[in-house]
PDB file of N, CA and C in Angstrom:
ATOM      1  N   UNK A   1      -8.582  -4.775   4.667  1.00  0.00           N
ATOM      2  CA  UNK A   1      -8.897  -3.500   4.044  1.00  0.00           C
ATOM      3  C   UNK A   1      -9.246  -2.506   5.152  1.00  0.00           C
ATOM      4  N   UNK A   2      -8.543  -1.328   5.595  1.00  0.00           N
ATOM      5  CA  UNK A   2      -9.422  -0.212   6.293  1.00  0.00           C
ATOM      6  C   UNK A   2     -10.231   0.357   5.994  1.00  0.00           C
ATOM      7  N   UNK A   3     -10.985   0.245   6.653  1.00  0.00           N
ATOM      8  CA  UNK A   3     -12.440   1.243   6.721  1.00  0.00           C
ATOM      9  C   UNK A   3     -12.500   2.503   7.610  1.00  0.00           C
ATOM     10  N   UNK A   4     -13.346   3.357   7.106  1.00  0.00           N
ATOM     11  CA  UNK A   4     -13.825   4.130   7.579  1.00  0.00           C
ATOM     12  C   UNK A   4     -15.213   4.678   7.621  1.00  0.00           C
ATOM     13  N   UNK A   5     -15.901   5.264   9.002  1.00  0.00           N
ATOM     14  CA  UNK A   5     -17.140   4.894   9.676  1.00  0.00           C
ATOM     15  C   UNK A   5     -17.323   6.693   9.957  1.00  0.00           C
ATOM     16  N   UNK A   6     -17.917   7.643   9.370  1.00  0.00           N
ATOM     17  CA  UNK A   6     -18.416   8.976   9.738  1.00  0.00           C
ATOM     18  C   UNK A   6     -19.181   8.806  11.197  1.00  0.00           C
ATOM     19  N   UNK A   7     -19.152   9.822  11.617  1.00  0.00           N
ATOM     20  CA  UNK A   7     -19.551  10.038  13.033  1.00  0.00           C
ATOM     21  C   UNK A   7     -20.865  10.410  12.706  1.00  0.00           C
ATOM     22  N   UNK A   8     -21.811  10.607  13.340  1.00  0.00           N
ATOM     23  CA  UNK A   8     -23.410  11.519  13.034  1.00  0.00           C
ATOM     24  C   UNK A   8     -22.840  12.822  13.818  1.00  0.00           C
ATOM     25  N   UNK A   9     -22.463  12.976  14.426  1.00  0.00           N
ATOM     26  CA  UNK A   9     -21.952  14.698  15.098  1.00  0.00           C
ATOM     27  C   UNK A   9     -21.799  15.283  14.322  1.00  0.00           C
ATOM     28  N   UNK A  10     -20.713  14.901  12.952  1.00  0.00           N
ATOM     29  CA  UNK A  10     -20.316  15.445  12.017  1.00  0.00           C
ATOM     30  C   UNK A  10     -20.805  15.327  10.493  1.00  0.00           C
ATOM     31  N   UNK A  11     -22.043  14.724  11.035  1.00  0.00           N
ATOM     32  CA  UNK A  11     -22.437  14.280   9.360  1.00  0.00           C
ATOM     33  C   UNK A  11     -23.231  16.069   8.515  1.00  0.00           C
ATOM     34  N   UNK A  12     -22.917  17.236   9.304  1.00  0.00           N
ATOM     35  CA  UNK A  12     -23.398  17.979   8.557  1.00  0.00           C
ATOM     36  C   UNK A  12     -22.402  18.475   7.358  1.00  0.00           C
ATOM     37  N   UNK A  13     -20.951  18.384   7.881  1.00  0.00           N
ATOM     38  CA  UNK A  13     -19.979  18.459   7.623  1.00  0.00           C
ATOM     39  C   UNK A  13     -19.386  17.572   6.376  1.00  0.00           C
ATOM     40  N   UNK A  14     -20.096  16.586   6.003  1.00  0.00           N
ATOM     41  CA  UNK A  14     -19.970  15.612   4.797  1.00  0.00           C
ATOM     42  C   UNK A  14     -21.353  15.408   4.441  1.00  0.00           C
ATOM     43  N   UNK A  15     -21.518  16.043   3.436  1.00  0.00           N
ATOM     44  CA  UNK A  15     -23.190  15.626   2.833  1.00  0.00           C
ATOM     45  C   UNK A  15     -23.344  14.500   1.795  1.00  0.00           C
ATOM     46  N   UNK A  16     -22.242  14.111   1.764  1.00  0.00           N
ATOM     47  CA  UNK A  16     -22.270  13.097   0.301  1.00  0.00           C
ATOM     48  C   UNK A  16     -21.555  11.872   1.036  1.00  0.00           C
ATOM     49  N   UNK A  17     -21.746  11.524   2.513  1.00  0.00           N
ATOM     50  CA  UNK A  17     -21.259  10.614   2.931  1.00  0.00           C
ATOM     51  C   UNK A  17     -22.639   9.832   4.072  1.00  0.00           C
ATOM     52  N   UNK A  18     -22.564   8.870   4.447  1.00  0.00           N
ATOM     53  CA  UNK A  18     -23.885   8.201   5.230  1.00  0.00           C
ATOM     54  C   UNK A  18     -23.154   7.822   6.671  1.00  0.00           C
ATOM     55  N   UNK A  19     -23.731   8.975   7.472  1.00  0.00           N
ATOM     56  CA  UNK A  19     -22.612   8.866   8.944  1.00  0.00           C
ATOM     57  C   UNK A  19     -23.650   7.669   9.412  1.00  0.00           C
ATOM     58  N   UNK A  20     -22.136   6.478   9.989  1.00  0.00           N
ATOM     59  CA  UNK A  20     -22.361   5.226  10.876  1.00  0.00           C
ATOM     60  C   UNK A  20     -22.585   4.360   9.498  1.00  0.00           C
ATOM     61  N   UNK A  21     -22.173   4.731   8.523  1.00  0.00           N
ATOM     62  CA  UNK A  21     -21.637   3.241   7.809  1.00  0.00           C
ATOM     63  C   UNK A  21     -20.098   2.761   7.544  1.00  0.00           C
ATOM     64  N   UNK A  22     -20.210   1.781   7.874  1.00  0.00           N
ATOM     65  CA  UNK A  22     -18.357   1.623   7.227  1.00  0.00           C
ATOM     66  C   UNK A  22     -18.503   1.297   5.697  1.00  0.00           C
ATOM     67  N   UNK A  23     -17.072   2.142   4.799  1.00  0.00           N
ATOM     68  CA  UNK A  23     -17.190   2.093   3.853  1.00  0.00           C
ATOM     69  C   UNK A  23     -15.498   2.039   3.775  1.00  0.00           C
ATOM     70  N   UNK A  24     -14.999   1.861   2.498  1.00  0.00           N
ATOM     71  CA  UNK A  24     -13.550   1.393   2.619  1.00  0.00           C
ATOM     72  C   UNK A  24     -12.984   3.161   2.502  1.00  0.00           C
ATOM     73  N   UNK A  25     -11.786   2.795   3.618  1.00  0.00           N
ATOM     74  CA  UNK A  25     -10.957   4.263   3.871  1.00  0.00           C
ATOM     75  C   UNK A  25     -10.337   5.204   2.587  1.00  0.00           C
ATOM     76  N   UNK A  26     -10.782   4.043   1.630  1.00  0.00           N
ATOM     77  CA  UNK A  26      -9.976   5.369   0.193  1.00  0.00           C
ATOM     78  C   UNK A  26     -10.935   5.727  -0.500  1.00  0.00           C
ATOM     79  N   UNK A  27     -11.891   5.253  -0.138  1.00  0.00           N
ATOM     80  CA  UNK A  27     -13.257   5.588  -0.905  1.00  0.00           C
ATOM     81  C   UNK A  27     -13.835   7.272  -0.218  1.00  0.00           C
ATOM     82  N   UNK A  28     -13.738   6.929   1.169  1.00  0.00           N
ATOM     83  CA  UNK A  28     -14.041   7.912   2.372  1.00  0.00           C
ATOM     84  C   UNK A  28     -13.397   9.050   1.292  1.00  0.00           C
ATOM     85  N   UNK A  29     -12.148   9.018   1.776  1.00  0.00           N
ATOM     86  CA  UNK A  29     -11.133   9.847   1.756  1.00  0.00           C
ATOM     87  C   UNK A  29     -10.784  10.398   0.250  1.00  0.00           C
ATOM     88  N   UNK A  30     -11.193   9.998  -0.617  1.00  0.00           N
ATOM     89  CA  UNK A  30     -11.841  10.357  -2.272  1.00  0.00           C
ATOM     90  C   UNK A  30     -12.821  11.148  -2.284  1.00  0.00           C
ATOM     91  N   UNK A  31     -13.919  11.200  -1.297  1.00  0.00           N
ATOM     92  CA  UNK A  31     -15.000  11.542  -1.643  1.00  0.00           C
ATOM     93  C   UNK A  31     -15.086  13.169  -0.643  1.00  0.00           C
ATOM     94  N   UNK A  32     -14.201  13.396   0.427  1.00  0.00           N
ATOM     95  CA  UNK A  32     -13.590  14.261   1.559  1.00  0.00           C
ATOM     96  C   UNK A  32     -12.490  15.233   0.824  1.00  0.00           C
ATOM     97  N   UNK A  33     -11.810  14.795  -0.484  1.00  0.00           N
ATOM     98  CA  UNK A  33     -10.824  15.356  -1.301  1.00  0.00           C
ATOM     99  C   UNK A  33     -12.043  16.009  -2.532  1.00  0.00           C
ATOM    100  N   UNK A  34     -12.607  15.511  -2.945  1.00  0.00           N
ATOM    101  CA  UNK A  34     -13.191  15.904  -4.248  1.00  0.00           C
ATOM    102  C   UNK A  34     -14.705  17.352  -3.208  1.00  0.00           C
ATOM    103  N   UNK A  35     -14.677  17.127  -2.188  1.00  0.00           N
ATOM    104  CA  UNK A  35     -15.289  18.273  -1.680  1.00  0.00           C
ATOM    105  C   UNK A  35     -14.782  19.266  -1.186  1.00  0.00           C
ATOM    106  N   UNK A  36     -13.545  18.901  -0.846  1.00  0.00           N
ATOM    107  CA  UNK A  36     -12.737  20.095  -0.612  1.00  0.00           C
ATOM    108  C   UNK A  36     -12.499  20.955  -1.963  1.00  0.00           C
ATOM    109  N   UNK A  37     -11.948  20.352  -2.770  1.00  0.00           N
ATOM    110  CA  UNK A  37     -11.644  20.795  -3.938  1.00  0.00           C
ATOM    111  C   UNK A  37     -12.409  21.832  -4.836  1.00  0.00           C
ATOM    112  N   UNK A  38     -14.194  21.170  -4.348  1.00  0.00           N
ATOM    113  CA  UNK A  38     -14.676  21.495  -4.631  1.00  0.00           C
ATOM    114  C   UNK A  38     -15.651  23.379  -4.361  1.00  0.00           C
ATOM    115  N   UNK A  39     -14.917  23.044  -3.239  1.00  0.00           N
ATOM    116  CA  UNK A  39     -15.052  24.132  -2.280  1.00  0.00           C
ATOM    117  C   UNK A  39     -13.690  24.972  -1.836  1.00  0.00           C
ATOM    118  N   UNK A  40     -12.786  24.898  -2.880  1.00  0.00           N
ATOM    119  CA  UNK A  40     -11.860  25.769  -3.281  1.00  0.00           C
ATOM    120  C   UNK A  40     -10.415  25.427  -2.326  1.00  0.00           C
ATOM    121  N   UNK A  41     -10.313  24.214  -2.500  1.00  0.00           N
ATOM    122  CA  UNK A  41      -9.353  24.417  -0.938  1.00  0.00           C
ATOM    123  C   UNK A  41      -8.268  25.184  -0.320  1.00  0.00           C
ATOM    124  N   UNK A  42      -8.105  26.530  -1.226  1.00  0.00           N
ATOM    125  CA  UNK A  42      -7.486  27.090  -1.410  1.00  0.00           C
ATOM    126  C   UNK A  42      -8.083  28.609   0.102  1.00  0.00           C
ATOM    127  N   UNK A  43      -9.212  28.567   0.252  1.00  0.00           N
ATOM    128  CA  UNK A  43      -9.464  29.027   0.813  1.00  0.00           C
ATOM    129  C   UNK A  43     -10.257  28.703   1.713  1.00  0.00           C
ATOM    130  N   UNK A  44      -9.842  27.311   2.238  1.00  0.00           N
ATOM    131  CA  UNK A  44     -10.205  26.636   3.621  1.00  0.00           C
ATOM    132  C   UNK A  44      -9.018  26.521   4.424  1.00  0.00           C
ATOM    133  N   UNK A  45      -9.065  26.320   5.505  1.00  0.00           N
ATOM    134  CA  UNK A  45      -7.611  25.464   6.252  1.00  0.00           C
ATOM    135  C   UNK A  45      -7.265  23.997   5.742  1.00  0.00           C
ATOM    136  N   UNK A  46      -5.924  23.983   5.891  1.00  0.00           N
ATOM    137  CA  UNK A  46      -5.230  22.675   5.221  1.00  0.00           C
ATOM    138  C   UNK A  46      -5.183  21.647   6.809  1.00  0.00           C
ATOM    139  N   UNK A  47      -5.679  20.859   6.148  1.00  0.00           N
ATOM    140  CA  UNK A  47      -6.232  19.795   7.400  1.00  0.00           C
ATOM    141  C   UNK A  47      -4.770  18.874   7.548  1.00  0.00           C
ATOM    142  N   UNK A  48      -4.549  18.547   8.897  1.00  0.00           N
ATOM    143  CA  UNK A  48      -3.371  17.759   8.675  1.00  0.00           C
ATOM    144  C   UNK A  48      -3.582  16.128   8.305  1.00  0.00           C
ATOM    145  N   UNK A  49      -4.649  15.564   8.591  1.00  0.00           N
ATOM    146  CA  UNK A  49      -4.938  14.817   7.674  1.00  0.00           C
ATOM    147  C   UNK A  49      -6.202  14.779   7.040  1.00  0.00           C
ATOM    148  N   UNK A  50      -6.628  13.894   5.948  1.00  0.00           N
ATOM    149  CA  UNK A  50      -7.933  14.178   4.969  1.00  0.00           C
ATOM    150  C   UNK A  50      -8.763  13.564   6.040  1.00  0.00           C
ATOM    151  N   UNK A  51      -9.256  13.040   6.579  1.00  0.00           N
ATOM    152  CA  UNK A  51     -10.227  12.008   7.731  1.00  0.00           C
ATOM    153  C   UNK A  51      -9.501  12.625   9.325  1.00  0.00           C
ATOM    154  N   UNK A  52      -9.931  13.320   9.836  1.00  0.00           N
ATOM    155  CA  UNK A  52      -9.571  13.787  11.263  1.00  0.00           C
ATOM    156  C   UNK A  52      -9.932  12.625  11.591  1.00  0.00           C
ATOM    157  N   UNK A  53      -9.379  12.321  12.699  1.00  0.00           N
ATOM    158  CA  UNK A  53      -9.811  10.941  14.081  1.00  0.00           C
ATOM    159  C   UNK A  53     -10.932  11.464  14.509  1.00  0.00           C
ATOM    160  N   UNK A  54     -11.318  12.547  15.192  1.00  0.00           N
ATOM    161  CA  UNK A  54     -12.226  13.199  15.562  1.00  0.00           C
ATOM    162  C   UNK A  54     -13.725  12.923  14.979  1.00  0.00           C
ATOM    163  N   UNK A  55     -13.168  13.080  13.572  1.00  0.00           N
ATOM    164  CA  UNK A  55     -14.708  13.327  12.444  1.00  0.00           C
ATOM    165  C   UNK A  55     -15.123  11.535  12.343  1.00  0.00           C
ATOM    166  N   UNK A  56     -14.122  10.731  12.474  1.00  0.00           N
ATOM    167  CA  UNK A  56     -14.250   9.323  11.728  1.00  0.00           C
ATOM    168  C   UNK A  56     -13.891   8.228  12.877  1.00  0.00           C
ATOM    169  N   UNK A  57     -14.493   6.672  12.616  1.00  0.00           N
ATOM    170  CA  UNK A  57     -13.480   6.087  13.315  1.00  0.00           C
ATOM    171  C   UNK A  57     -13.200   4.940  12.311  1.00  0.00           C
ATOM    172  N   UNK A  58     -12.179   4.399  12.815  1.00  0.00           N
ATOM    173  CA  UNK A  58     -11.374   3.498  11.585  1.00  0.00           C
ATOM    174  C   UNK A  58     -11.308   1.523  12.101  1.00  0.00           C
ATOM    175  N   UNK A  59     -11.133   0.827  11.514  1.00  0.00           N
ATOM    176  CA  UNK A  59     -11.073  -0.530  11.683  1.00  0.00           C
ATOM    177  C   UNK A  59     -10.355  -0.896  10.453  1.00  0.00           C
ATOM    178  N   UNK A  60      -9.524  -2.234  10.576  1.00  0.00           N
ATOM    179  CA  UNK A  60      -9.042  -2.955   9.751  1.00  0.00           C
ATOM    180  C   UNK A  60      -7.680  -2.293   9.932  1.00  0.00           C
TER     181      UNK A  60
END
């Protein structure tokens, strides 16, 4: 199963996520979609992917 692990650099940036836990990558990435959404994504930039490498790191 992949996981994915929030950074603390970026944990201001996801408030509904617990940076430095691994949690499974579609769960992450569910919860990164339903805040965008939520926050109009219409008038944010379109990310080229939902989990930057940058923001996250990944295993499995």
């Amino acid at each position: 199963m992949r996981e994915a692990r929030l950074r603390p650099k970026y944990a201001n940036l996801y408030p509904t996520l617990t940076p430095g836990q691994w949690e499974p990558a579609a769960r992450v990435a569910e919860a990164v979609l339903a805040r965008l959404l939520l926050l109009e994504i219409s008038e944010s930039p379109l990310l080229e992917r939902v989990l930057p490498e940058e923001h996250f790191e990944f295993r499995g």
